[in-house]
Protein backbone atom coordinates (compact mmCIF):
# COMPACT_ATOMS: atom_id res chain seq x y z
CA UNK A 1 -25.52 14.83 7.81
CA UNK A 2 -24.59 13.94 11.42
CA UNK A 3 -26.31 10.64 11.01
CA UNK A 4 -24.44 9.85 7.92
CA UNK A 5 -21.14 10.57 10.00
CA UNK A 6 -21.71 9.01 12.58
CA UNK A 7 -22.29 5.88 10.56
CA UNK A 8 -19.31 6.70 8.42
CA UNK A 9 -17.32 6.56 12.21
CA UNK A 10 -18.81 3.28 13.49
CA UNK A 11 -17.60 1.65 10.01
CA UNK A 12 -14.41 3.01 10.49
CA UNK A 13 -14.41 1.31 14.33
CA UNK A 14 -14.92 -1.95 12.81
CA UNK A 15 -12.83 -1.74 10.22
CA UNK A 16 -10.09 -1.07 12.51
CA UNK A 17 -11.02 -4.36 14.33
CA UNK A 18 -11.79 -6.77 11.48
CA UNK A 19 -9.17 -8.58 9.77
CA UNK A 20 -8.22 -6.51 6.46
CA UNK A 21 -7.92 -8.00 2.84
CA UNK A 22 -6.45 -6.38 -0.25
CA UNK A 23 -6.62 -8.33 -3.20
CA UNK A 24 -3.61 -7.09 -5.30
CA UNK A 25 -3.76 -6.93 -9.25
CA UNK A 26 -0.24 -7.06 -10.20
CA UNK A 27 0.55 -8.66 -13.84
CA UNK A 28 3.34 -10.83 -12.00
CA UNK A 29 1.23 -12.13 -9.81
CA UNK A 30 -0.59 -14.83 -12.76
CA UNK A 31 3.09 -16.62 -12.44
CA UNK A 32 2.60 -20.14 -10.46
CA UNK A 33 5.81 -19.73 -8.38
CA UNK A 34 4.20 -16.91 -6.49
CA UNK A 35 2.54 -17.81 -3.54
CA UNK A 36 -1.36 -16.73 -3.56
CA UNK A 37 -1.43 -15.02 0.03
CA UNK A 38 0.80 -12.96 2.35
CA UNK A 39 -0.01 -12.11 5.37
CA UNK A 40 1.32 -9.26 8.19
CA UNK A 41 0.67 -8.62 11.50
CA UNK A 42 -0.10 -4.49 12.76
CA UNK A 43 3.69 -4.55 14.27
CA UNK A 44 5.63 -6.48 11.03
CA UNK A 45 4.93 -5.06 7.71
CA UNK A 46 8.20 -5.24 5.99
CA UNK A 47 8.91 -7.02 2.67
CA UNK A 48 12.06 -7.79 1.14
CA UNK A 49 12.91 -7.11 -2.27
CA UNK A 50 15.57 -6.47 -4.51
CA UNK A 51 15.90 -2.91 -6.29
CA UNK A 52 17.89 -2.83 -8.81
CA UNK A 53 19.97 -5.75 -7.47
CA UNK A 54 20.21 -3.85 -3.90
CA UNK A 55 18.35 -5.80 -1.63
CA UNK A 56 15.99 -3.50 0.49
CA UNK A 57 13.52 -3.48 3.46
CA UNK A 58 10.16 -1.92 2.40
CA UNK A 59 7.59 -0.96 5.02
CA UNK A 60 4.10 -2.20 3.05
CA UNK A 61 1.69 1.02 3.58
CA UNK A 62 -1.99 -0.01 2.31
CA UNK A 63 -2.55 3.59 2.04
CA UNK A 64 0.01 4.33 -1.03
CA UNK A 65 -0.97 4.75 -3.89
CA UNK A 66 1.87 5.23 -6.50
CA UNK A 67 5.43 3.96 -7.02
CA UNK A 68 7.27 2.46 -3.85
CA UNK A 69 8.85 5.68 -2.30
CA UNK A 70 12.59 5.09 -1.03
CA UNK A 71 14.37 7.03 1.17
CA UNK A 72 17.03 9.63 -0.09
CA UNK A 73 20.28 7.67 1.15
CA UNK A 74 19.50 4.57 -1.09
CA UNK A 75 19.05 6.79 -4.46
CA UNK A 76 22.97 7.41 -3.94
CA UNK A 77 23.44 3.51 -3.24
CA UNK A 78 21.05 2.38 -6.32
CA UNK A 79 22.75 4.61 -8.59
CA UNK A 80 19.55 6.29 -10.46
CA UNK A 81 18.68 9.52 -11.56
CA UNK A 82 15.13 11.07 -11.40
CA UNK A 83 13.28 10.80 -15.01
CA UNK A 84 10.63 13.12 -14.20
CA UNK A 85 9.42 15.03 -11.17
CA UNK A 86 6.01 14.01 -8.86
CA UNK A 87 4.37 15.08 -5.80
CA UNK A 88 4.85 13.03 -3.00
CA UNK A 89 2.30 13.23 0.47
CA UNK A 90 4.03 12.68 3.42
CA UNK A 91 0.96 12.35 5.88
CA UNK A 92 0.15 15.91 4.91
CA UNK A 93 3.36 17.12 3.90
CA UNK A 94 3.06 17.47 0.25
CA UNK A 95 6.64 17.61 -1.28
CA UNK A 96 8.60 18.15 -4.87
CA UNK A 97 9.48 14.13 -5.66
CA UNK A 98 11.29 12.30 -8.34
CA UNK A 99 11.07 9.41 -10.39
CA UNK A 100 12.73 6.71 -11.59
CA UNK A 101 12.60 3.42 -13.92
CA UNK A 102 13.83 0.15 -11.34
CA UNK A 103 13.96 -3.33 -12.17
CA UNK A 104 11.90 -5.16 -8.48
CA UNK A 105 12.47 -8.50 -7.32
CA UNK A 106 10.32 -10.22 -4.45
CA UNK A 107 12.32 -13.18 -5.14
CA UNK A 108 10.31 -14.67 -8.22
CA UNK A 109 12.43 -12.59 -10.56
CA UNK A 110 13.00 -9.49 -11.79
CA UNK A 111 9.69 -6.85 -12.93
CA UNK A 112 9.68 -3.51 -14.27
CA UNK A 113 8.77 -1.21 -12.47
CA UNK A 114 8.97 2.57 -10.46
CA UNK A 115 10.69 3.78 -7.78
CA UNK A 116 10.00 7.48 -6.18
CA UNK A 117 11.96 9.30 -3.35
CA UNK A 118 12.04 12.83 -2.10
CA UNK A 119 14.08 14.79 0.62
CA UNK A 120 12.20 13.45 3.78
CA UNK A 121 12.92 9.39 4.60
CA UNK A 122 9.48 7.67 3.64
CA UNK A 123 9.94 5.18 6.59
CA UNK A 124 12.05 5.28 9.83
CA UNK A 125 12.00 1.13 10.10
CA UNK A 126 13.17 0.20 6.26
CA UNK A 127 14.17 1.58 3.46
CA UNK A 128 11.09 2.79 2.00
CA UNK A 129 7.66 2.27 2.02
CA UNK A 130 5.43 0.09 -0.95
CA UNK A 131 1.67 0.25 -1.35
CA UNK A 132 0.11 -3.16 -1.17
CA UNK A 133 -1.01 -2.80 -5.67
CA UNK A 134 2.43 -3.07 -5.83
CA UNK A 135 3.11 -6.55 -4.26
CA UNK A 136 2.98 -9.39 -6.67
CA UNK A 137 0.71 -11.65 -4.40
CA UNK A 138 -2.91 -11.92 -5.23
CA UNK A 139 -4.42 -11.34 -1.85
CA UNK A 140 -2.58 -9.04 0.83
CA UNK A 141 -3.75 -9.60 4.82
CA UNK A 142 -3.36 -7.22 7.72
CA UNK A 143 -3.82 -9.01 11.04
CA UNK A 144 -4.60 -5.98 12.85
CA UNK A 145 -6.64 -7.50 16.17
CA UNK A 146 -9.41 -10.07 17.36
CA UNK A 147 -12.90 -8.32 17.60
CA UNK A 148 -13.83 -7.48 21.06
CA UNK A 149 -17.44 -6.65 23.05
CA UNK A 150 -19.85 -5.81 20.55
CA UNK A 151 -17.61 -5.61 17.50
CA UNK A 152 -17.51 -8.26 15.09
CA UNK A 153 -15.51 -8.86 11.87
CA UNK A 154 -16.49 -6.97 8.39
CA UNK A 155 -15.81 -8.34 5.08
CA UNK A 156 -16.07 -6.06 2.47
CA UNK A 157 -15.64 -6.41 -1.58
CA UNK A 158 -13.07 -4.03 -2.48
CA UNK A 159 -12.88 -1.72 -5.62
CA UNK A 160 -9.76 0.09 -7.00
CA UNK A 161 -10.24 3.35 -8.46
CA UNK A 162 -7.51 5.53 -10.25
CA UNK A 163 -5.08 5.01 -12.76
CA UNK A 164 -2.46 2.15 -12.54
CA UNK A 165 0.13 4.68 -11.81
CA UNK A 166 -2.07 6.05 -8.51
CA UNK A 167 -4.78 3.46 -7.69
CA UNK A 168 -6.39 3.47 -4.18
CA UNK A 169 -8.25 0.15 -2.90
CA UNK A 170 -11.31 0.30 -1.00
CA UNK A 171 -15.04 -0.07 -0.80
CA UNK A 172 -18.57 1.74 -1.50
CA UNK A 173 -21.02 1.48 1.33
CA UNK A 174 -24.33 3.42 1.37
CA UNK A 175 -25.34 5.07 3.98
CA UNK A 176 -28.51 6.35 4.30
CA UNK A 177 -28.97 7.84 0.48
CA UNK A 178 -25.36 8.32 -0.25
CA UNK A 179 -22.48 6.46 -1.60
CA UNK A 180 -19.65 6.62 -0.11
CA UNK A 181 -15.95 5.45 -1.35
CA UNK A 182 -13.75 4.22 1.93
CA UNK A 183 -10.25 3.79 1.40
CA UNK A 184 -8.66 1.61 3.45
CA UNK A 185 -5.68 2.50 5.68
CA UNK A 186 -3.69 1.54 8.60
């Protein structure tokens, strides 16, 4: 079990050094006015887009999985009402959430889709926070850093598991006689 650990760490150093894609499976994202790709650096992960008709700065967390989760001062501004209640993890803070229908617009027009919030701010630099299943671009990248010393860059074929509503990207490796699932995170 050690072994398989310490393997488990060592593919976690190199995925923190390798250049990270997340291909994105978003309905919108077959329309020929979006661009294919869009890539962010480790310091510059916002995305703009229109809730609603509110235009909004959302911090794009690979980790979420779910709705985009705004923070509690643009519910009042948006004007919506929660249509059911959810969970929502706040880097192990799990809180009461809610729920709401929103029309999103990246700028290719308008989608259906969800919006969540709760009483904590999801991001301190935007508005809210999206999870990268949401975007309407078929590939996602995170420049994160150049490979250095004995590192080198990873590519991996990546797998989404879960339901539409709370998918989670990431990839099986073996290691040793197991199968392992690695979600992929920031």
């Amino acid at each position: 079990m050690k072994r398989v650990c310490q393997s488990v760490l060592a593919v976690f150093a190199i995925l923190a050094a390798s250049l990270i894609v997340f291909p994105t499976h978003s309905a919108q994202a077959q329309s020929s006015d979006i661009p294919e790709n869009i890539r962010f650096d480790a310091d510059d992960r916002v995305i703009e887009v229109s809730v609603n008709g509110l235009p909004l700065r959302l911090e794009v967390e690979p980790s979420l999985a779910g709705p985009p989760i705004i923070n509690p001062e643009i519910v009042e501004k948006l004007g919506i009402w929660s249509q059911s209640g959810r969970t929502i993890d706040f880097g192990g803070y799990i809180l009461p959430g809610e729920l709401s229908d929103a029309t999103l617009d990246f700028g290719f027009g308008p989608t259906e889709g969800r919006v969540a919030w709760s009483t904590l701010k999801a991001s301190k630099t935007a508005d809210g926070v999206i999870g990268v299943h949401d975007l309407p671009y078929r590939k996602v990248t995170f420049d994160l850093r150049p490979a250095v010393a004995e590192e080198s860059v990873q590519r991996f074929k990546l797998k989404r598991r879960g339901s539409r509503a709370y998918s989670r990207l990431g990839t099986q490796i073996r290691v040793e006689k197991e199968k392992l699932f690695l979600i992929f995170s920031l």
